[in-house]
C-alpha atoms as a PDB file:
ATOM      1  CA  UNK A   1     -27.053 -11.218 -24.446  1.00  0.00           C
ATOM      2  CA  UNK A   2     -27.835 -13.675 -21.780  1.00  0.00           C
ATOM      3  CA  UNK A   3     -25.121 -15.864 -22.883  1.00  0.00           C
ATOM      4  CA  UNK A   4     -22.692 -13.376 -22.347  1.00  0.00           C
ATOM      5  CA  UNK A   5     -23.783 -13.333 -18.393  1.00  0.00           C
ATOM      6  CA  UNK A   6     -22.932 -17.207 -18.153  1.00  0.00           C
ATOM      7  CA  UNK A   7     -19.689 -17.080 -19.323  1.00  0.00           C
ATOM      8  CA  UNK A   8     -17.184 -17.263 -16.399  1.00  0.00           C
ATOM      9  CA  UNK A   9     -14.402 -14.445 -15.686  1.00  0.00           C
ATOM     10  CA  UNK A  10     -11.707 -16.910 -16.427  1.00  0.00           C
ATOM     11  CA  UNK A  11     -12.868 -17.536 -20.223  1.00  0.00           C
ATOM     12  CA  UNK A  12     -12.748 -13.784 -20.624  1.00  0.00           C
ATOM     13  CA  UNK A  13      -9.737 -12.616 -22.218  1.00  0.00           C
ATOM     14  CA  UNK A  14      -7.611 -10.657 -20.343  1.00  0.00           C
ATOM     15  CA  UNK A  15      -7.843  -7.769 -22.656  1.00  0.00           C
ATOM     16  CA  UNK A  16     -11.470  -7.709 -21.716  1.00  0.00           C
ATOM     17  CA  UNK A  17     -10.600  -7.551 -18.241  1.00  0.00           C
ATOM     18  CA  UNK A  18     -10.931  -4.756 -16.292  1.00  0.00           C
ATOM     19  CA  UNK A  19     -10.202  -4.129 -12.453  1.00  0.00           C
ATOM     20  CA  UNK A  20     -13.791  -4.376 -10.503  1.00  0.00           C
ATOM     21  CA  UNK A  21     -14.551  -1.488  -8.112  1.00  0.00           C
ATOM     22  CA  UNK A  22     -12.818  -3.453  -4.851  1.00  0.00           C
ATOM     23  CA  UNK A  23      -9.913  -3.667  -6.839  1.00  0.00           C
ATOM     24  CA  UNK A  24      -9.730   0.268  -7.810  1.00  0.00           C
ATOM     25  CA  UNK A  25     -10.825   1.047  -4.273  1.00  0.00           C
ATOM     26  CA  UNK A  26      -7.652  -1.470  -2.590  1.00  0.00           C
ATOM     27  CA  UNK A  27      -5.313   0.328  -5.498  1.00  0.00           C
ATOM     28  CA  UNK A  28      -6.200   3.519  -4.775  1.00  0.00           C
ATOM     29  CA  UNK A  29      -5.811   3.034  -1.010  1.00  0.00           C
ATOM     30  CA  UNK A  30      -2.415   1.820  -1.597  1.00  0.00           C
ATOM     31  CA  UNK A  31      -1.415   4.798  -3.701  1.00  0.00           C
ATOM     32  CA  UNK A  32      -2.186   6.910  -0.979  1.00  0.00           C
ATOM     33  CA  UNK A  33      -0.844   4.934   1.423  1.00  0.00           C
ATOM     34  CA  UNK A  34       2.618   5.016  -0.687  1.00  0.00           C
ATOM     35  CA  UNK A  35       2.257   8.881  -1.220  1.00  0.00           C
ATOM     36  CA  UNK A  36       2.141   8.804   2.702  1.00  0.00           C
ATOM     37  CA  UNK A  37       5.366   7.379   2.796  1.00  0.00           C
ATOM     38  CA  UNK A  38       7.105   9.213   0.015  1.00  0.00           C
ATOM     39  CA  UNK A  39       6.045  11.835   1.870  1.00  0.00           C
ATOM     40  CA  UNK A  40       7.003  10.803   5.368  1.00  0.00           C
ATOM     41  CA  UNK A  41      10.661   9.431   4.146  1.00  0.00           C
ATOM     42  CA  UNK A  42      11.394  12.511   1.851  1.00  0.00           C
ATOM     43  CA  UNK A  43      10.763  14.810   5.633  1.00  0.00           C
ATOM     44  CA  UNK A  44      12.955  12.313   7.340  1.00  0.00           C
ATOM     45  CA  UNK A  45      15.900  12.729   4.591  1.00  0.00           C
ATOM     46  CA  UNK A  46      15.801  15.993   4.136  1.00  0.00           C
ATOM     47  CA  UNK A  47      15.387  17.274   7.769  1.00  0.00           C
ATOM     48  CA  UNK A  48      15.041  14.099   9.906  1.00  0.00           C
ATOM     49  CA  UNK A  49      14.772  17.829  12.756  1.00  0.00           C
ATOM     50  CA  UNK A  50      11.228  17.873  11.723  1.00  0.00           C
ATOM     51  CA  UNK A  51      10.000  14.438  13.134  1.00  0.00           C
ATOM     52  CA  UNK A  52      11.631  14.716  16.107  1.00  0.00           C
ATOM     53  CA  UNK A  53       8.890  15.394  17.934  1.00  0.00           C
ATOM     54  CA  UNK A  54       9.265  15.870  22.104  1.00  0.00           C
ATOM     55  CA  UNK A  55      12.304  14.599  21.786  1.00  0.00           C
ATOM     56  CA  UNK A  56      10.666  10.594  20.931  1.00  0.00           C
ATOM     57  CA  UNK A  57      12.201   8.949  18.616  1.00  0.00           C
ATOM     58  CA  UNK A  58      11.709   5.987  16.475  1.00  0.00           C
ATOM     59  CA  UNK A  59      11.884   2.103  18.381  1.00  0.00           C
ATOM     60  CA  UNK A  60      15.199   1.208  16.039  1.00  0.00           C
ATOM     61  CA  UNK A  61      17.761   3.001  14.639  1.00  0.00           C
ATOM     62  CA  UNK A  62      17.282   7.232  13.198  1.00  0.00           C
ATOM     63  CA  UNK A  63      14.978   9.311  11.939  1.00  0.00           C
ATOM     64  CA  UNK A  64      17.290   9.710   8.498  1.00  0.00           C
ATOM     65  CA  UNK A  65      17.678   6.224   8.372  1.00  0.00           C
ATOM     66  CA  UNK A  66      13.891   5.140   8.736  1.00  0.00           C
ATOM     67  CA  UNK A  67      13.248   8.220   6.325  1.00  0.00           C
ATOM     68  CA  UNK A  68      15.278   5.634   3.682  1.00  0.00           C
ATOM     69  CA  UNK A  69      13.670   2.547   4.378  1.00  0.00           C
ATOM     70  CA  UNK A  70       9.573   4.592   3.990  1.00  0.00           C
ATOM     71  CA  UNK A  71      10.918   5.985   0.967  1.00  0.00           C
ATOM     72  CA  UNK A  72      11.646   2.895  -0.463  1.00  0.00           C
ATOM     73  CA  UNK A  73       8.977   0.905   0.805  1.00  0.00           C
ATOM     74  CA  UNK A  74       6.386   4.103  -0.385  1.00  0.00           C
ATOM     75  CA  UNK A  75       8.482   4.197  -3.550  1.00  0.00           C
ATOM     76  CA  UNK A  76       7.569   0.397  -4.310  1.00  0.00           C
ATOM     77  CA  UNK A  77       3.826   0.506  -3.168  1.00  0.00           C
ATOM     78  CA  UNK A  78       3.357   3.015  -5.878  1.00  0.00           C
ATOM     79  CA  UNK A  79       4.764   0.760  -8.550  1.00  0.00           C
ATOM     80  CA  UNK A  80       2.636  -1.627  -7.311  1.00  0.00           C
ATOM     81  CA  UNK A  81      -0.204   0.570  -7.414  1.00  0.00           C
ATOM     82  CA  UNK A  82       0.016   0.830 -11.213  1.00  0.00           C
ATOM     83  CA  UNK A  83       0.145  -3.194 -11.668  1.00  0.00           C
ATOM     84  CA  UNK A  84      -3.472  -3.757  -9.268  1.00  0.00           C
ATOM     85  CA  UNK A  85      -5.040  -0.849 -11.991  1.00  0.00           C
ATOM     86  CA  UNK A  86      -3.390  -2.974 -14.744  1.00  0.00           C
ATOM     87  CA  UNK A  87      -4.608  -6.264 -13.140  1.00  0.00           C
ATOM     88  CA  UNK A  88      -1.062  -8.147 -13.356  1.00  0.00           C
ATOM     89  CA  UNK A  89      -1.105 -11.475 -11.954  1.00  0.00           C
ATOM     90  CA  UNK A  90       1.949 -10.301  -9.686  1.00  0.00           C
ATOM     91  CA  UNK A  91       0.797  -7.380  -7.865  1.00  0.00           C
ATOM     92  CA  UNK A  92      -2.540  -8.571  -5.475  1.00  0.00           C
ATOM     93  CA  UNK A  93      -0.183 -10.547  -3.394  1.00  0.00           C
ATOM     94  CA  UNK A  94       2.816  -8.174  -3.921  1.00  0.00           C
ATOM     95  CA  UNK A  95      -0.165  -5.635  -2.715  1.00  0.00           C
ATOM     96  CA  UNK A  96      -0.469  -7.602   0.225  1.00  0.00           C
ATOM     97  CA  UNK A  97       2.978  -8.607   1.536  1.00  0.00           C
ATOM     98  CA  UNK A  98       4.136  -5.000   1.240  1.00  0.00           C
ATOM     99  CA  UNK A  99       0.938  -3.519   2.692  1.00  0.00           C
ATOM    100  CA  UNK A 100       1.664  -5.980   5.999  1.00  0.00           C
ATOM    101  CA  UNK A 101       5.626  -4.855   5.639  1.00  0.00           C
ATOM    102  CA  UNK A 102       4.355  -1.418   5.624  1.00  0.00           C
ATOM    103  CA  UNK A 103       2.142  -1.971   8.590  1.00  0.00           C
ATOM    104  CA  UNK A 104       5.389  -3.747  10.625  1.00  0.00           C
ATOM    105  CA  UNK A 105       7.423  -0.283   9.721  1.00  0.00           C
ATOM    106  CA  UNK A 106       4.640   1.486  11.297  1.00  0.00           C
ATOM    107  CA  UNK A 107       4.587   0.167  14.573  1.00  0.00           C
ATOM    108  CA  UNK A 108       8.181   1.008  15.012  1.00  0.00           C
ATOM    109  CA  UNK A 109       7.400   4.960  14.483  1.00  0.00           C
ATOM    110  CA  UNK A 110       4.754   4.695  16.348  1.00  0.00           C
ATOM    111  CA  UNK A 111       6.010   6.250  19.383  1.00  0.00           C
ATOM    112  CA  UNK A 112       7.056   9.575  17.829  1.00  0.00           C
ATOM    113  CA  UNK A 113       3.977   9.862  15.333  1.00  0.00           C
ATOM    114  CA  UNK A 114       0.941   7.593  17.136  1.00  0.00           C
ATOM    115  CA  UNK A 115      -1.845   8.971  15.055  1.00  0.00           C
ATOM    116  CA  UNK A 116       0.129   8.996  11.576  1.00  0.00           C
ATOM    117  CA  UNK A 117       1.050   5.788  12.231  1.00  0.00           C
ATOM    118  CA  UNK A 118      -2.647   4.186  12.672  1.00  0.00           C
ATOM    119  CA  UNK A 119      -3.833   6.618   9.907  1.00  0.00           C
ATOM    120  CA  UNK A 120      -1.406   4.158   7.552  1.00  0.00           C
ATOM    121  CA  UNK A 121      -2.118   1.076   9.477  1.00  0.00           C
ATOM    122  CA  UNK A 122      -5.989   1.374   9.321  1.00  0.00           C
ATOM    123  CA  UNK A 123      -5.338   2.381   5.286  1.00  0.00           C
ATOM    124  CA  UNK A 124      -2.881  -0.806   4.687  1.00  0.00           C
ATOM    125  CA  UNK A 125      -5.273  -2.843   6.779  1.00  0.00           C
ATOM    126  CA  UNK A 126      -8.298  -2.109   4.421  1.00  0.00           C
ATOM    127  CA  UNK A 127      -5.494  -2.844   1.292  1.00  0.00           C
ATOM    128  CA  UNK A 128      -5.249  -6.363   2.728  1.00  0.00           C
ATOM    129  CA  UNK A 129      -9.024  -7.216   3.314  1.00  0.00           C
ATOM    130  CA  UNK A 130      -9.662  -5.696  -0.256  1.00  0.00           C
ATOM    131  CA  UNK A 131      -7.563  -7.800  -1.828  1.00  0.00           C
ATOM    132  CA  UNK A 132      -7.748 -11.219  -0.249  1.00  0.00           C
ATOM    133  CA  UNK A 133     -11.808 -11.089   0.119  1.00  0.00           C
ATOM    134  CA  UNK A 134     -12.657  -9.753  -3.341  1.00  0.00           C
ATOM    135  CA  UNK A 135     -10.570 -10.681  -6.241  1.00  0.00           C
ATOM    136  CA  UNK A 136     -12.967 -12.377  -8.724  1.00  0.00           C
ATOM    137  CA  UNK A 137     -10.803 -10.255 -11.387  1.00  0.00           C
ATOM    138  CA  UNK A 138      -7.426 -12.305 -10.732  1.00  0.00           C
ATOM    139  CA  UNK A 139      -5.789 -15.657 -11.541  1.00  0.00           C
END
């Protein structure tokens, strides 16, 4: 039994593998952080009238056509939700690069929607320091 203890993550086969806590806690962030903007760019499709709020807008472009761009980006952090739980070598920096995308889109809806917006930036924010300060599970 001690022997098993010494043996390094890397000679573990990957079947054996599964993701540590950090990793479930970064995955699960992300997952709500994409439900957030399912949710956010579904609103802005189907009635962009109910985020106009005081009569702010967004920094660039329409409500409608930011509703797109969250649905899309929310549509891929779920996908890559399911590939940090399944510990593919792709999604921890895919994780990363869409959770700082995601926190980009925020700023520019952050005049209509300030604390929604840094609600979604705090939860991308812990995302990123999950995933680049504890990944002892990865490649």
């Amino acid at each position: 039994m001690a022997a098993t203890r010494n043996i390094p993550a890397s000679a573990q086969s990957r079947a054996d593998a599964a993701p540590s806590g950090w990793t479930t806690f970064a995955a699960i962030m992300l997952l709500v952080a994409g439900s957030f903007n399912v949710c956010w760019g579904l609103a802005a499709v189907l009635n962009d009238q109910v985020l106009n709020v005081g009569g702010h807008g967004v920094m660039v472009l329409d409500f409608t056509t930011w509703g797109w761009v969250h649905l899309v980006v929310g549509a891929i952090m779920l996908i890559v939700t399911w590939g940090l739980f399944g510990l593919a070598g792709w999604a921890r920096w895919t994780a990363v690069g869409i959770a700082a995308l995601n926190m980009v889109l925020q700023v520019a809806v952050m005049t209509a929607f300030p604390l929604w917006a840094l609600t979604v930036i705090a939860l991308d924010a812990v995302v990123i320091y999950q995933l680049t300060t504890h990944y002892s599970n990865w490649d």
